[in-house]
C-alpha atoms as a PDB file:
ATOM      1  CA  UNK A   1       0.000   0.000   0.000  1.00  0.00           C
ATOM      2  CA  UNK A   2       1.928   3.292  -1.060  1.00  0.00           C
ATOM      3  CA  UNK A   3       0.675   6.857  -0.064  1.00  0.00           C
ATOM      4  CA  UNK A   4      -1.188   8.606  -2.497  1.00  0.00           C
ATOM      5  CA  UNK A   5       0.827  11.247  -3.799  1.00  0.00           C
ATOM      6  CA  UNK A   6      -1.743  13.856  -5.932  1.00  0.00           C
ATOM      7  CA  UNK A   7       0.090  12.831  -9.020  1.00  0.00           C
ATOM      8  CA  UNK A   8      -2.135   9.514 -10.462  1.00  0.00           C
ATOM      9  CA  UNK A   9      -5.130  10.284 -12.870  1.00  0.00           C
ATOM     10  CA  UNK A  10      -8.303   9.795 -11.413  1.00  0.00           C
ATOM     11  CA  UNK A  11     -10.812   7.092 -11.922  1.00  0.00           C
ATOM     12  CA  UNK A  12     -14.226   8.793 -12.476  1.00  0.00           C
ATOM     13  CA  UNK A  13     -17.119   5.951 -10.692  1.00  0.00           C
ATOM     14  CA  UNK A  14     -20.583   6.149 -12.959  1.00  0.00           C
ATOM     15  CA  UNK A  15     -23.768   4.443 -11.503  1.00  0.00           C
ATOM     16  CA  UNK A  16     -26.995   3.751 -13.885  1.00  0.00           C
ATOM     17  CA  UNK A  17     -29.135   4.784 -11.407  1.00  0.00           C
ATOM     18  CA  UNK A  18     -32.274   3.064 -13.157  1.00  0.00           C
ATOM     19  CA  UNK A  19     -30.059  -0.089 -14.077  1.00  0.00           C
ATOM     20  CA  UNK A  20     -27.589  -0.697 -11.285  1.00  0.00           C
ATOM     21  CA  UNK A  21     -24.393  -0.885 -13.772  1.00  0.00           C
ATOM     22  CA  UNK A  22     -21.480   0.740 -12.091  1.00  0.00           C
ATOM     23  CA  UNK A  23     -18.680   1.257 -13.719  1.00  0.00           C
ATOM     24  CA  UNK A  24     -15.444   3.591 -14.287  1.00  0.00           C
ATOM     25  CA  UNK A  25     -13.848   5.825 -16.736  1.00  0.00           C
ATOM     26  CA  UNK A  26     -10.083   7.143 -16.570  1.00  0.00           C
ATOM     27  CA  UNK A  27      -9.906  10.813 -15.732  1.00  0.00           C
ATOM     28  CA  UNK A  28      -7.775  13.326 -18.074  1.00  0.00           C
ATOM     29  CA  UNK A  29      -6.736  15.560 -15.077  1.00  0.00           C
ATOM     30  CA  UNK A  30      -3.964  14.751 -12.676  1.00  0.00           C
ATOM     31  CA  UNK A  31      -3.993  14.997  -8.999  1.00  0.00           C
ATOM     32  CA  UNK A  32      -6.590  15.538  -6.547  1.00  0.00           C
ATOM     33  CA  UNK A  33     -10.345  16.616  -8.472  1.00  0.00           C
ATOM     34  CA  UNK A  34     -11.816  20.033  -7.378  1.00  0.00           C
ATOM     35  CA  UNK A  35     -15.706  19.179  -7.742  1.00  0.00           C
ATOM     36  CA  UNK A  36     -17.552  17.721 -10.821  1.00  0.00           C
ATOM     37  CA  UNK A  37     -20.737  18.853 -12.944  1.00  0.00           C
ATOM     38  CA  UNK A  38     -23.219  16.835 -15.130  1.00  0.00           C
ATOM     39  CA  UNK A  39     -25.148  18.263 -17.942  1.00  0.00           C
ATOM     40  CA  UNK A  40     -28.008  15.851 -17.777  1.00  0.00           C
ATOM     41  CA  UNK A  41     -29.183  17.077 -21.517  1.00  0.00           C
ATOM     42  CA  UNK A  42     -26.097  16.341 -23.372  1.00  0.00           C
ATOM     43  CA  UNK A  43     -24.186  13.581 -20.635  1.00  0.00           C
ATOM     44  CA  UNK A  44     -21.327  15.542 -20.985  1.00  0.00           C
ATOM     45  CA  UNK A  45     -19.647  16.276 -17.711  1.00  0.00           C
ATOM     46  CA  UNK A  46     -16.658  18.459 -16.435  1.00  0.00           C
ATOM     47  CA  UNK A  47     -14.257  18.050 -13.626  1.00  0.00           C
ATOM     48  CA  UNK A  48     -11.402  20.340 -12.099  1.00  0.00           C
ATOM     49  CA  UNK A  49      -8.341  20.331 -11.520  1.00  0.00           C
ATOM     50  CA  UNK A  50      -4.878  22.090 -10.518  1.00  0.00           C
ATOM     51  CA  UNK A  51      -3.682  22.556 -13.782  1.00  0.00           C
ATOM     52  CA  UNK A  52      -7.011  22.266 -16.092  1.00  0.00           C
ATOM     53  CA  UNK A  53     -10.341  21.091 -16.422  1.00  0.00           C
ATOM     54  CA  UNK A  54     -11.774  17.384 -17.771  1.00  0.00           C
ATOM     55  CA  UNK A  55     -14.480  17.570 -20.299  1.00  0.00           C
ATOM     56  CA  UNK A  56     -16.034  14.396 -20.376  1.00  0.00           C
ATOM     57  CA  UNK A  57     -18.443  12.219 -22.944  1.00  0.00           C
ATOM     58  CA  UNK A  58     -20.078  10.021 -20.007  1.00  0.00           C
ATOM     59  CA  UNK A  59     -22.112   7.612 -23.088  1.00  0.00           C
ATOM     60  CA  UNK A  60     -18.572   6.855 -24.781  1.00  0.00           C
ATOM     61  CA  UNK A  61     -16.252   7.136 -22.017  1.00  0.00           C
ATOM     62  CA  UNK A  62     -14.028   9.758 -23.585  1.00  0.00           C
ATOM     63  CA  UNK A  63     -12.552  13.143 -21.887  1.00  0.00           C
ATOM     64  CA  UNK A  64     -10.645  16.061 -23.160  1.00  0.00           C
ATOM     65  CA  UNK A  65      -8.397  17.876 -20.736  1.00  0.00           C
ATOM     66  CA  UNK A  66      -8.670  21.642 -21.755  1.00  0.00           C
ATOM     67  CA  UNK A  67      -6.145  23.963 -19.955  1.00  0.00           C
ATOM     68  CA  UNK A  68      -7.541  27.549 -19.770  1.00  0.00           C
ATOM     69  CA  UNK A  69      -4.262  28.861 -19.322  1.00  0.00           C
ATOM     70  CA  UNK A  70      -4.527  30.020 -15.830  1.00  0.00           C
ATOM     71  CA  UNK A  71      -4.817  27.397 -12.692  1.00  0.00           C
ATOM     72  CA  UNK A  72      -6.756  25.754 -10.114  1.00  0.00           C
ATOM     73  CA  UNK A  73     -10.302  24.905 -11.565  1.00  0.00           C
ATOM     74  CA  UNK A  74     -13.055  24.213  -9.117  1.00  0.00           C
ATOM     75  CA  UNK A  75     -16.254  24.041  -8.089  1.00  0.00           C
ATOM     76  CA  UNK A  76     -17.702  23.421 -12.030  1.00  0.00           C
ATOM     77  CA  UNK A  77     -21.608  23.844 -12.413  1.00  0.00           C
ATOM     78  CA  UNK A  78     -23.206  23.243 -15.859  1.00  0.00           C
ATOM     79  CA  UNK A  79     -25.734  25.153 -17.721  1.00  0.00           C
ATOM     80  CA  UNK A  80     -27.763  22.986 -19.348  1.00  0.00           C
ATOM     81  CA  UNK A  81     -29.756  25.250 -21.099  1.00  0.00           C
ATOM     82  CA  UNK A  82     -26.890  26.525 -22.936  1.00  0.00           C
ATOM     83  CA  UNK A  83     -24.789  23.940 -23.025  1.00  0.00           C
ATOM     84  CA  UNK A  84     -21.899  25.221 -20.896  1.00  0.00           C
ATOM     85  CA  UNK A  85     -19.614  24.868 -17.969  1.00  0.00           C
ATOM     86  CA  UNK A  86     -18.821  27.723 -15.468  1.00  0.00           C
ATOM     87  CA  UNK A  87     -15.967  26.704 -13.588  1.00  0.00           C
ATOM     88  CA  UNK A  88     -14.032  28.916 -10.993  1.00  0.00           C
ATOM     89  CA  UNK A  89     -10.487  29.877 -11.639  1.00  0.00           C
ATOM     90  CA  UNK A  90      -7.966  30.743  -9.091  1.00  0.00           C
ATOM     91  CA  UNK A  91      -5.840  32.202 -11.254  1.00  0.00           C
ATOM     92  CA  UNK A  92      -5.760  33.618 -14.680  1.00  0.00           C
ATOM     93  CA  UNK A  93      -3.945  33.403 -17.224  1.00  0.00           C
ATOM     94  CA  UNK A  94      -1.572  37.007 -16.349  1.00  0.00           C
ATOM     95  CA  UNK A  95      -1.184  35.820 -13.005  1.00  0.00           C
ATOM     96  CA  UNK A  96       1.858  33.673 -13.967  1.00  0.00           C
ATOM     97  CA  UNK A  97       4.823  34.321 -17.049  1.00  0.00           C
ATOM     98  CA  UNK A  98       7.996  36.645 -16.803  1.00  0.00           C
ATOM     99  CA  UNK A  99       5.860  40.062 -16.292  1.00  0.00           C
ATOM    100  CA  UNK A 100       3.094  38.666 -14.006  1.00  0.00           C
ATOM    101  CA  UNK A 101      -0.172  41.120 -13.762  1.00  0.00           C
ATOM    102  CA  UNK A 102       0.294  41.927  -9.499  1.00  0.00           C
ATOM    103  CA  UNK A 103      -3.377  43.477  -9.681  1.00  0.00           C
ATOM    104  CA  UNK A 104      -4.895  39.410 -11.453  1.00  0.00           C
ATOM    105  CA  UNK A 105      -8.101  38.896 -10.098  1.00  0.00           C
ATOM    106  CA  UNK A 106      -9.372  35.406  -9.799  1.00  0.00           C
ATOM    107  CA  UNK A 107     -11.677  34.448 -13.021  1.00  0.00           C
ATOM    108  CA  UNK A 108     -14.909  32.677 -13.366  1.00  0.00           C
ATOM    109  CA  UNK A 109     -14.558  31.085 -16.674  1.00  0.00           C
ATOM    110  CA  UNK A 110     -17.765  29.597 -19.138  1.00  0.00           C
ATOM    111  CA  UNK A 111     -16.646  27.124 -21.143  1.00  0.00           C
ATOM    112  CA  UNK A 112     -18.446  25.070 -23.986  1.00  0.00           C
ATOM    113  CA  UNK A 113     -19.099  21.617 -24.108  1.00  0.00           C
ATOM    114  CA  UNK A 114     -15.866  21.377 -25.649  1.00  0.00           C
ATOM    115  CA  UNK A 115     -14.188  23.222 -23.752  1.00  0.00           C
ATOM    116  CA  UNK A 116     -13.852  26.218 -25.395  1.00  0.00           C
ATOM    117  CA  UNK A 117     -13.395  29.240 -23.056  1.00  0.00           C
ATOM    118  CA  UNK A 118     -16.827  31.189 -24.022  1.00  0.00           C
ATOM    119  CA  UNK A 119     -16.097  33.855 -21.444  1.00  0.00           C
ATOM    120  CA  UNK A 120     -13.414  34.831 -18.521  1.00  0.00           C
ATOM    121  CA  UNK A 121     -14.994  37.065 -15.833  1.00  0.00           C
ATOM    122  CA  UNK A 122     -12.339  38.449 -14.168  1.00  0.00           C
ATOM    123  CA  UNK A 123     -13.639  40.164 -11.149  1.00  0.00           C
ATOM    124  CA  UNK A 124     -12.730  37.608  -7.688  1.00  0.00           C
ATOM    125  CA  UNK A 125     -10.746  36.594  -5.126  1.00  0.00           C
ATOM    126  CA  UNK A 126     -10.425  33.044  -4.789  1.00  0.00           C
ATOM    127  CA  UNK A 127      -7.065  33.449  -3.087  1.00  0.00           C
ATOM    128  CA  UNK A 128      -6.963  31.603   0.407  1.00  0.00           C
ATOM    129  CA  UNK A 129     -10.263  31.006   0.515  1.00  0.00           C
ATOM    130  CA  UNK A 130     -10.333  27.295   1.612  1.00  0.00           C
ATOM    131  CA  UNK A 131     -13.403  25.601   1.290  1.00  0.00           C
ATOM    132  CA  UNK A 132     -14.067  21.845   1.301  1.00  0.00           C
ATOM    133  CA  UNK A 133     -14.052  19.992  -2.241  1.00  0.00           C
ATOM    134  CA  UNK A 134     -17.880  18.766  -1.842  1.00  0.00           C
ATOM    135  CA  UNK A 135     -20.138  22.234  -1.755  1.00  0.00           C
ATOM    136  CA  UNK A 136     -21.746  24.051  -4.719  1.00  0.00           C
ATOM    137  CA  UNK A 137     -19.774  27.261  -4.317  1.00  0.00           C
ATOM    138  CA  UNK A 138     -21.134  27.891  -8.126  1.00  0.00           C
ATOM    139  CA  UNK A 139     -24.998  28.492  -8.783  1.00  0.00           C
ATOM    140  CA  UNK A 140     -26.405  29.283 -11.769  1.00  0.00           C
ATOM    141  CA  UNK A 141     -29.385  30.799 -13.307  1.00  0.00           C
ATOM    142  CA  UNK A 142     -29.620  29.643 -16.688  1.00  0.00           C
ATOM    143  CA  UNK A 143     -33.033  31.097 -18.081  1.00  0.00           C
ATOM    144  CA  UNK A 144     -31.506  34.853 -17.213  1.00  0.00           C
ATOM    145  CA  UNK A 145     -27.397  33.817 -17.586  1.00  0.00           C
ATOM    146  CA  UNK A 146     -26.559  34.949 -13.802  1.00  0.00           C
ATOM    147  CA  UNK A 147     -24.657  33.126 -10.966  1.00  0.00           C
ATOM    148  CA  UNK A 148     -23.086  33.565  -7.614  1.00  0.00           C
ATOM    149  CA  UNK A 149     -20.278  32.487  -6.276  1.00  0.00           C
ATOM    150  CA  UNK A 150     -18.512  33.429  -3.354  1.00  0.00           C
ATOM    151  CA  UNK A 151     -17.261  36.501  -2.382  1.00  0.00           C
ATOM    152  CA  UNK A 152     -14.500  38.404  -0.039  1.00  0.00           C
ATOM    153  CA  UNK A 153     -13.316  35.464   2.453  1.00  0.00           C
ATOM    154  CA  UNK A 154     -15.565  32.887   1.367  1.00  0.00           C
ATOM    155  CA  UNK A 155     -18.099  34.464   3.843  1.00  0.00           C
ATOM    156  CA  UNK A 156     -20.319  36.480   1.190  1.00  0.00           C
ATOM    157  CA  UNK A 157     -22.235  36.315  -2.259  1.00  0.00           C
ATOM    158  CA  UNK A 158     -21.008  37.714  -5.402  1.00  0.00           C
ATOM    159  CA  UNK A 159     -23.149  37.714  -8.640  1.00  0.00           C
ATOM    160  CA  UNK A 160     -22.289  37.737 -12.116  1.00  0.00           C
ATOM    161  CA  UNK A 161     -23.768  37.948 -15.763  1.00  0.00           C
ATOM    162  CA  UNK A 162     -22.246  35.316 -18.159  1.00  0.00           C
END
């Protein structure tokens, strides 16, 4: 028995809930999973990571990892209206490189089903906010495009248009 080490890809568990087949799919993301989202419509699914998101074909098994550029995707919620992810990102894209952006906000970003970045709302502070892996820090509103998502310190709401 070894000691997991954040590095291994995970192993993503699906149940027919009307059939009782269980069975697994291998993850595209490395390390530990920040929160998953199912767009009952389309079966596709998303899960985050560190250093991207997995977009995932549940019917066929497949996934995608798409890398937004910045890093630490969690907390996913899917739009199933439109057909899209929102996904929270720690940091963006200008937050890293030789001439890092010191004023980078943290980024909600809406991405397509396949995982094309729609839209990066730049606008929050996801730094040292610690929060546990299993809560639905992202709600949407898909028949007006709004959300929420935490604000300053984890401790308030913050809206947003996508």
């Amino acid at each position: 028995m070894g000691v997991y080490d954040g590095t291994d890809t995970p192993r993503i568990v699906l149940a027919g809930l009307d059939s009782g087949d269980v069975h697994s799919i291998s993850g595209v993301t490395s390390g530990f999973s920040y929160g998953a989202a199912v767009d009952s419509s389309t079966h596709q699914a998303v899960m985050g990571s560190y250093g991207g998101v997995g977009i995932y074909d549940l019917p066929s098994g497949n996934g995608t990892l798409v890398q937004p550029g910045g890093a630490t995707y969690q907390h996913p919620a899917a739009d199933p209206a439109h057909h899209q992810f929102v996904v929270q990102e720690t940091a963006p894209p200008d937050f890293f490189g030789e001439s890092p952006n010191n004023n980078a906000m943290s980024a909600v970003v809406v991405l397509d089903e396949h995982g094309n970045v729609v839209q990066r709302i730049e606008k929050f502070n996801f730094y040292n906010v610690y929060l546990l892996d299993m809560g639905d820090y992202v709600q949407l509103d898909p028949a007006t495009s709004t959300g929420f998502t935490l604000g300053p310190a984890g401790q308030q709401l913050h809206p947003f248009s996508y």
